[in-house]
Structures are given as C-alpha cells and as structure tokens.
PDB file of N, CA and C in Angstrom:
ATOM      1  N   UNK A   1     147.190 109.031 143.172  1.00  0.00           N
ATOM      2  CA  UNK A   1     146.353 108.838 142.019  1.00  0.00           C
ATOM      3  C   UNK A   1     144.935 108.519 142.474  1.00  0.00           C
ATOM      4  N   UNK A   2     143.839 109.178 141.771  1.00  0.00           N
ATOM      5  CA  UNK A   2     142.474 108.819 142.403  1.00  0.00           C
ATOM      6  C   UNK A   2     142.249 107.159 141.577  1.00  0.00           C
ATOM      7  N   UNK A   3     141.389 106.833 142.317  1.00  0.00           N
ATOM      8  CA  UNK A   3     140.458 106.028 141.679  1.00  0.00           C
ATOM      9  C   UNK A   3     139.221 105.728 140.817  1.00  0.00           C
ATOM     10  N   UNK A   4     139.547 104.475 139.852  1.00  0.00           N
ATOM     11  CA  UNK A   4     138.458 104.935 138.761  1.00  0.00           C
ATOM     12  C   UNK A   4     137.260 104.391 139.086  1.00  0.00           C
ATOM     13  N   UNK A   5     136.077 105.469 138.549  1.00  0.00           N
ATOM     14  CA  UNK A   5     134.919 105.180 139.069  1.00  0.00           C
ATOM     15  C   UNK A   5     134.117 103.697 138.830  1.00  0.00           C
ATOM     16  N   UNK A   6     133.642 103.283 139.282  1.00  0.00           N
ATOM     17  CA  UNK A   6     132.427 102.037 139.081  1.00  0.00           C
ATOM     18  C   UNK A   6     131.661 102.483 137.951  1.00  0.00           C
ATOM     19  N   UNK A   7     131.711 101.587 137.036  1.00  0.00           N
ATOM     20  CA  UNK A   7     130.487 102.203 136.238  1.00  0.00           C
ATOM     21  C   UNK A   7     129.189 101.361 136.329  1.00  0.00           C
ATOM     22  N   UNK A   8     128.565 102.264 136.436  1.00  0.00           N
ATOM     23  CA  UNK A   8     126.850 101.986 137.054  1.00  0.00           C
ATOM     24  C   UNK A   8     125.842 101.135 135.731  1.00  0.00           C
ATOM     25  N   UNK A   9     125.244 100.174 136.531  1.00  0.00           N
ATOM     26  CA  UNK A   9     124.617  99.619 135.697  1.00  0.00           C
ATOM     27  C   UNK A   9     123.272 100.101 135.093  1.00  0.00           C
ATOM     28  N   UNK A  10     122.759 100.264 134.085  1.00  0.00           N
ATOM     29  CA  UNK A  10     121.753 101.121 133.435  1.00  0.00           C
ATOM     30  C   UNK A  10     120.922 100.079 134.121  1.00  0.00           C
ATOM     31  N   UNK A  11     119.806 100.776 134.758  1.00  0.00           N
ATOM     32  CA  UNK A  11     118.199 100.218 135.680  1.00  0.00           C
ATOM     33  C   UNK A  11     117.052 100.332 134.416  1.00  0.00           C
ATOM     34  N   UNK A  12     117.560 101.121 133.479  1.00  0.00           N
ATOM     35  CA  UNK A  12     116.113 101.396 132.703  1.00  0.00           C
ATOM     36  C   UNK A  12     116.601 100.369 131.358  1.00  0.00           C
ATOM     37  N   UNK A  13     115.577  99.944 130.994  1.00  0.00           N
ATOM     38  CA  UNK A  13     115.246  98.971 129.905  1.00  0.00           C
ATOM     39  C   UNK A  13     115.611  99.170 128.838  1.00  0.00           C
ATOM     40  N   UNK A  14     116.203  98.513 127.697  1.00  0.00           N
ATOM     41  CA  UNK A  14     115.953  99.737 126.732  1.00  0.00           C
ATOM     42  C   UNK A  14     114.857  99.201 125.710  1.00  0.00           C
ATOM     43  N   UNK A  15     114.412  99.814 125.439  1.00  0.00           N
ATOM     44  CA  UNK A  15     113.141  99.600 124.340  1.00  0.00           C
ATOM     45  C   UNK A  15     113.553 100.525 122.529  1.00  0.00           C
ATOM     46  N   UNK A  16     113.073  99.099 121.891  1.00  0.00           N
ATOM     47  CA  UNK A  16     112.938  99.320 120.602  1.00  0.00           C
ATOM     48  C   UNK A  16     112.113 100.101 119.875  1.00  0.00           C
ATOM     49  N   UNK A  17     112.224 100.651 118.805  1.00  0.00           N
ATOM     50  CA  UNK A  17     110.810 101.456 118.258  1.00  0.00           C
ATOM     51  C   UNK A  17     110.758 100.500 117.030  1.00  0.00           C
ATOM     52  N   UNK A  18     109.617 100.253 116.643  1.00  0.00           N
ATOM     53  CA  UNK A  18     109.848  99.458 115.154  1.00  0.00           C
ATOM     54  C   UNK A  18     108.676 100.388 113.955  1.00  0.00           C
ATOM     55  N   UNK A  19     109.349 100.834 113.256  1.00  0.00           N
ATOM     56  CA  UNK A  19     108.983 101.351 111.963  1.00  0.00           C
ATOM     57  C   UNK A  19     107.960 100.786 111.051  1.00  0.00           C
ATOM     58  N   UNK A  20     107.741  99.755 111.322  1.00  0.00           N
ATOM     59  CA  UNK A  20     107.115  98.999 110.531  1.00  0.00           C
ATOM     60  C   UNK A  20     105.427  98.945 111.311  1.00  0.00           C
ATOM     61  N   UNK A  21     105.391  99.022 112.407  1.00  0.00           N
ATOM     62  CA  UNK A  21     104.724  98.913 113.077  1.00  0.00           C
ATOM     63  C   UNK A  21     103.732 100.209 113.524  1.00  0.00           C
ATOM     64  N   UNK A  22     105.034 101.438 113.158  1.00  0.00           N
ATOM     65  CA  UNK A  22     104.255 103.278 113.130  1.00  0.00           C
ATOM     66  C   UNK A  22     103.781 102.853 112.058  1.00  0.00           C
ATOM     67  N   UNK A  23     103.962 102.502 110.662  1.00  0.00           N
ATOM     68  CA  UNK A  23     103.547 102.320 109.448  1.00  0.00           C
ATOM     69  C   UNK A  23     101.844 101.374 109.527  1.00  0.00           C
ATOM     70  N   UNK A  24     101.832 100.544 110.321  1.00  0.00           N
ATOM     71  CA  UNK A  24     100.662 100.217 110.120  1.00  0.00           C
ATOM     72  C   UNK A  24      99.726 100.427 110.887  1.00  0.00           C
ATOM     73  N   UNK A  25     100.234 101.470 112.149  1.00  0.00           N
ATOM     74  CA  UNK A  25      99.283 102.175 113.259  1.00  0.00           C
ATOM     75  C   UNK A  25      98.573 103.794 111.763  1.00  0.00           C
ATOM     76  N   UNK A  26      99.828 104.193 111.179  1.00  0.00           N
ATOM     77  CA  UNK A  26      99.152 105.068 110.048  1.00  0.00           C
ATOM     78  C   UNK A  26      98.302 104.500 108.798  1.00  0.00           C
ATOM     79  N   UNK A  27      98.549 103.537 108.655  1.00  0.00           N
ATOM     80  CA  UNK A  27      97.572 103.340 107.719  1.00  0.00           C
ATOM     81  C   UNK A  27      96.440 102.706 108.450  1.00  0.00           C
ATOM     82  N   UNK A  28      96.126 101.886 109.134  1.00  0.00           N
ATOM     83  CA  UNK A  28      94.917 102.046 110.435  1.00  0.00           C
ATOM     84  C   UNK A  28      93.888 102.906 110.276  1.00  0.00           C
ATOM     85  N   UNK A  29      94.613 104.114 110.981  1.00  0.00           N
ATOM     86  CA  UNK A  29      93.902 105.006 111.118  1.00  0.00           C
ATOM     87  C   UNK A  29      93.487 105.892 110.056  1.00  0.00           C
ATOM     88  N   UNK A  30      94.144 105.975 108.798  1.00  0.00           N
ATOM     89  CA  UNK A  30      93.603 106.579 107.569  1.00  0.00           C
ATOM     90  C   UNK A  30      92.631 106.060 107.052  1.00  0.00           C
ATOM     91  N   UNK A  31      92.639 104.229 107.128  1.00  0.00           N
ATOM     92  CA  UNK A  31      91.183 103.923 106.500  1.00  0.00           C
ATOM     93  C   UNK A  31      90.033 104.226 107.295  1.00  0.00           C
ATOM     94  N   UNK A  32      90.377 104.175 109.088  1.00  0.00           N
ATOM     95  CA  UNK A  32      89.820 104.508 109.640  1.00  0.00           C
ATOM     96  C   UNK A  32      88.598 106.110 109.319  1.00  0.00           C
ATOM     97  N   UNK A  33      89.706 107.126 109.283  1.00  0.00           N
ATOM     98  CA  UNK A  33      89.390 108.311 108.621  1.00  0.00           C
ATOM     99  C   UNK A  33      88.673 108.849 107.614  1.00  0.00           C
ATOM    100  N   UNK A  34      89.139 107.726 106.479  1.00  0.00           N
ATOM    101  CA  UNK A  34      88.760 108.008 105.313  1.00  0.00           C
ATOM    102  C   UNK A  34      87.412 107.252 105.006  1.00  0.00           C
ATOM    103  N   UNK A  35      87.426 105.954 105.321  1.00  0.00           N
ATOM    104  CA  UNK A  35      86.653 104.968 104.705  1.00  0.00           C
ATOM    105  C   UNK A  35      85.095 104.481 105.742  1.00  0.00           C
ATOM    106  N   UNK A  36      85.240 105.246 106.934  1.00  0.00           N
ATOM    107  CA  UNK A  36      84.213 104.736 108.119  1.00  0.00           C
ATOM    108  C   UNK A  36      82.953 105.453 107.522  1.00  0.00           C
ATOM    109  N   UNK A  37      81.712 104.012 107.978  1.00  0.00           N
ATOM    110  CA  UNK A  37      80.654 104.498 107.649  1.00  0.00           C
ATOM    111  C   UNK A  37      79.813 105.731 108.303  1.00  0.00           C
ATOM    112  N   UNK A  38      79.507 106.424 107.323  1.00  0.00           N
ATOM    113  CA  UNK A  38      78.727 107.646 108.172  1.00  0.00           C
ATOM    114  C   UNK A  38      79.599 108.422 108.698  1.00  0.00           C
ATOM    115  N   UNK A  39      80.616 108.754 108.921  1.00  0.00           N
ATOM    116  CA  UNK A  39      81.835 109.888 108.757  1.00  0.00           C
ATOM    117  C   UNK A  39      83.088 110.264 108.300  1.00  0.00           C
ATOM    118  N   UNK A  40      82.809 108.956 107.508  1.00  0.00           N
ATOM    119  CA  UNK A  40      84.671 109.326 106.729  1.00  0.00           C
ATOM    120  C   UNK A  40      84.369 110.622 105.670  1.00  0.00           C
ATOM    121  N   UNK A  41      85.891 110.768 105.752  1.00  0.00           N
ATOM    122  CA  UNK A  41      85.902 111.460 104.617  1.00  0.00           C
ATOM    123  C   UNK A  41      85.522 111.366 103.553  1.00  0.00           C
ATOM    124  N   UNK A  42      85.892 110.730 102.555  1.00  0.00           N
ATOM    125  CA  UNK A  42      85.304 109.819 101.169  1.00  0.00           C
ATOM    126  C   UNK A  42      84.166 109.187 101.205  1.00  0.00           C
ATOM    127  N   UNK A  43      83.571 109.230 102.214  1.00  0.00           N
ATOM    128  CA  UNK A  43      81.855 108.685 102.579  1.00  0.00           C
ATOM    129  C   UNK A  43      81.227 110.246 102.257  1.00  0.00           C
ATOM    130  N   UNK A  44      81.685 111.262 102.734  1.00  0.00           N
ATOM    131  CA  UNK A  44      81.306 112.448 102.505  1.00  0.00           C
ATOM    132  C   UNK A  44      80.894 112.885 101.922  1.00  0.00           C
ATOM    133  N   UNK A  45      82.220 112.551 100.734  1.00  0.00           N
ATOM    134  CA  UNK A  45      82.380 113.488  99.419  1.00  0.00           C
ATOM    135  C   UNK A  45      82.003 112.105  98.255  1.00  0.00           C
ATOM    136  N   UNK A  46      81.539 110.895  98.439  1.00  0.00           N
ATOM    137  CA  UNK A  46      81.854 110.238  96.959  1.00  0.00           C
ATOM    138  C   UNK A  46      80.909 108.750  97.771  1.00  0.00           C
ATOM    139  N   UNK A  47      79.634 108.720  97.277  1.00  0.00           N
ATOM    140  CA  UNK A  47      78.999 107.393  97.627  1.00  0.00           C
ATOM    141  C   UNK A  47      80.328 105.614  97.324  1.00  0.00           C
ATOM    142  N   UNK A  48      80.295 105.254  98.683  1.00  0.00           N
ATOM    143  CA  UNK A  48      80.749 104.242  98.293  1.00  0.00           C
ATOM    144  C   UNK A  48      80.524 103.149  98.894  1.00  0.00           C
ATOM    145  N   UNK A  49      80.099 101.816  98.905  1.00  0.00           N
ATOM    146  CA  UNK A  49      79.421 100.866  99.303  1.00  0.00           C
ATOM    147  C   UNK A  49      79.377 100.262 100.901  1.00  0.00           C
ATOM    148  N   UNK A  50      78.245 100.230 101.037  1.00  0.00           N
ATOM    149  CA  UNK A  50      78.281  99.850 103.171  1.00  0.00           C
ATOM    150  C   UNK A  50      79.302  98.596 103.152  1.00  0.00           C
ATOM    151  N   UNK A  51      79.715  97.848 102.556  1.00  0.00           N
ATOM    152  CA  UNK A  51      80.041  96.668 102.482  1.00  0.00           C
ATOM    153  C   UNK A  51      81.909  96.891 102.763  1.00  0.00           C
ATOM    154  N   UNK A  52      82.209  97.814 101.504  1.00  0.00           N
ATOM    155  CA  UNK A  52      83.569  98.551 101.346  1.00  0.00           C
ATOM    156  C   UNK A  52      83.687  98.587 102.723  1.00  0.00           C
ATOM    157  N   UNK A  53      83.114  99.936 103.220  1.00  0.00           N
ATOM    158  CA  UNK A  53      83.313 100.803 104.153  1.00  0.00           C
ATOM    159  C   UNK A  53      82.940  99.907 105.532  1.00  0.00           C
ATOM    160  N   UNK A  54      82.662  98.921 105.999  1.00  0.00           N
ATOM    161  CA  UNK A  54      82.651  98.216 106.522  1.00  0.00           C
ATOM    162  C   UNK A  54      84.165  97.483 106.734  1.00  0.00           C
ATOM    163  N   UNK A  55      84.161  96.804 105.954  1.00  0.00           N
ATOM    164  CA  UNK A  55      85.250  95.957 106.034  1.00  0.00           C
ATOM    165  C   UNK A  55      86.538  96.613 105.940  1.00  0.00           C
ATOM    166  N   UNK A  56      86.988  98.120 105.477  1.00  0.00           N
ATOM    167  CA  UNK A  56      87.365  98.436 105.505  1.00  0.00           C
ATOM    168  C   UNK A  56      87.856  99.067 107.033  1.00  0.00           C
ATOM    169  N   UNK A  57      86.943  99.463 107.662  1.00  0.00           N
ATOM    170  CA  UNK A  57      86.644 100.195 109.142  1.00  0.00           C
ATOM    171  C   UNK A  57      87.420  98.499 109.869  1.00  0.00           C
ATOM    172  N   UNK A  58      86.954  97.549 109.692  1.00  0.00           N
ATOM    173  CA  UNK A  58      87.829  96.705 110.294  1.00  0.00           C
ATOM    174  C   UNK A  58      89.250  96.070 110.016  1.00  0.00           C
ATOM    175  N   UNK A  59      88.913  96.285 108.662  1.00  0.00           N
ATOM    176  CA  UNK A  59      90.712  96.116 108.418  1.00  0.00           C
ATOM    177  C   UNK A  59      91.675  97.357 109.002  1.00  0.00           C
ATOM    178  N   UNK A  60      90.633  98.871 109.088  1.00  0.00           N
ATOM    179  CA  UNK A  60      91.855  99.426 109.841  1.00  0.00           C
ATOM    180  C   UNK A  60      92.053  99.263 111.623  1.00  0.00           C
ATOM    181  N   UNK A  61      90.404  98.697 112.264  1.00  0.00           N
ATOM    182  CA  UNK A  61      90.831  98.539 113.643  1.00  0.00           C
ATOM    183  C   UNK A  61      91.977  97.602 113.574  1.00  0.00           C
ATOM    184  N   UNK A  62      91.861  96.332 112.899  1.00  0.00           N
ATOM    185  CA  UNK A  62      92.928  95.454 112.657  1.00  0.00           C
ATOM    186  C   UNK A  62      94.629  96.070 112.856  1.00  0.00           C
ATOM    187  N   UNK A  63      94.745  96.723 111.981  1.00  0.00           N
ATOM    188  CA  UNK A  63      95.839  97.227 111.663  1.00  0.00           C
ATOM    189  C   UNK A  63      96.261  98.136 112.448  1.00  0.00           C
ATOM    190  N   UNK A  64      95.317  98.851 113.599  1.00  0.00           N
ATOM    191  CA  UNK A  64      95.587  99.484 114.649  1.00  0.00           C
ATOM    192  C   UNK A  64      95.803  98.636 115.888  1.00  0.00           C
ATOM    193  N   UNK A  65      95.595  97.383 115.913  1.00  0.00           N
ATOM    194  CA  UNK A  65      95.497  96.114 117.145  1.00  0.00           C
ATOM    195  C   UNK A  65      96.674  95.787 116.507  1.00  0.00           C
ATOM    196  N   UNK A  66      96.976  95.391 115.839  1.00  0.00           N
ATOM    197  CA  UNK A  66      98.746  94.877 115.164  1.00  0.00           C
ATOM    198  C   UNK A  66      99.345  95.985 115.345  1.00  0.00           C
ATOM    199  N   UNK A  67      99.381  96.994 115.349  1.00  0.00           N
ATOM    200  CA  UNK A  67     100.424  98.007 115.079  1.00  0.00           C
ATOM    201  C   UNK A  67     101.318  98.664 117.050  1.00  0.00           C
ATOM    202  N   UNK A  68      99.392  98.284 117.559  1.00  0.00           N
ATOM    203  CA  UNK A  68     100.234  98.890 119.023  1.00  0.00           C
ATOM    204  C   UNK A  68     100.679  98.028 119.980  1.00  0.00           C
ATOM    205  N   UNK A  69     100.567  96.916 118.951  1.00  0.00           N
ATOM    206  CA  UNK A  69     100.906  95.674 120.315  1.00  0.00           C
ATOM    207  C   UNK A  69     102.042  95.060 120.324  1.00  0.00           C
ATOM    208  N   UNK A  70     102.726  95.744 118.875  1.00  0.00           N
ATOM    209  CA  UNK A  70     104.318  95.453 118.719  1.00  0.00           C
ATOM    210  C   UNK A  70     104.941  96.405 118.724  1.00  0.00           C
ATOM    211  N   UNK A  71     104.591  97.740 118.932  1.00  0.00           N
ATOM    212  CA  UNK A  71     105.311  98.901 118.364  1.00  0.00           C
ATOM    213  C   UNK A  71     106.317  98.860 119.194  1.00  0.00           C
ATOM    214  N   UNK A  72     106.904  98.715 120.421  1.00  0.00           N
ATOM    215  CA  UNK A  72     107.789  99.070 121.150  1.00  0.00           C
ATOM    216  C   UNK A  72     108.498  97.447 121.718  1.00  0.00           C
ATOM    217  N   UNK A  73     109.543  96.997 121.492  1.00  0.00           N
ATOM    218  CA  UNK A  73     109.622  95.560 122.153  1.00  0.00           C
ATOM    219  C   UNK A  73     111.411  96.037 122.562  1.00  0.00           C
ATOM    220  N   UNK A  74     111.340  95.059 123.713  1.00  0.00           N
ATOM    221  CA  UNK A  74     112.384  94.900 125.080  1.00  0.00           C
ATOM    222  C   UNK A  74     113.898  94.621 123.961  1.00  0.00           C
ATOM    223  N   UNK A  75     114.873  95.285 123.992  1.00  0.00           N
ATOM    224  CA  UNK A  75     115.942  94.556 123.483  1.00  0.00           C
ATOM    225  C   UNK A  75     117.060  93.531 124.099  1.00  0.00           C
TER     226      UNK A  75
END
C-alpha cells in the first residue's frame, strides 16, 4: 500500500477583498470626475460653485485615502 501524502502548508497569505471599500474607492473617484474644479464634467456643462467643487474634490480624495487603505486585509 503506498503512502499518504503530507499535505503542504499554504506559504501564501490569504487576503480579503472588502466591497465596501471598492464602493468608496468608486464613488471617490466620480466626485473626483465629475465635480473637480476646472475639469470636471458638470463644471463643464453646468456652472456650479468654487466652494461645492472644492470640497467636494476633497471629500472624494478622502474617500479615495479610506477606500485603498482597507481594501484588501490579512484573514
């Protein structure tokens, strides 16, 4: 009768994806897109206030600094 093999211990990590976290890397970057002064989209097409579009441009860097700094965690 042969013998049964060793089973090998996995070397690679495993890593999580979290959903919640693609979700706020996309919305990030849409206000990013949409709302930045002097090239968004909707800056384009539809006057809307430096102030908006300001704070907006940082609520999406925000939401792009939260989104990639959890997206993947060790299980």
């Amino acid at each position: 009768m042969a013998k049964a093999k060793k089973q090998e211990t996995n070397s690679k990590q495993v890593r999580k994806f979290s959903l919640l976290r693609a979700f706020l890397i996309l919305i990030g970057a849409d206000l990013l897109l949409l709302m930045a002064p002097g090239f968004g989209l909707l800056n384009s097409m539809f006057y809307i206030g430096e102030v908006i579009s300001w704070a907006s441009l940082l609520v999406g860097l925000a939401l792009l600094v939260v989104g990639f700094k959890g997206l993947f965690r060790k299980v």
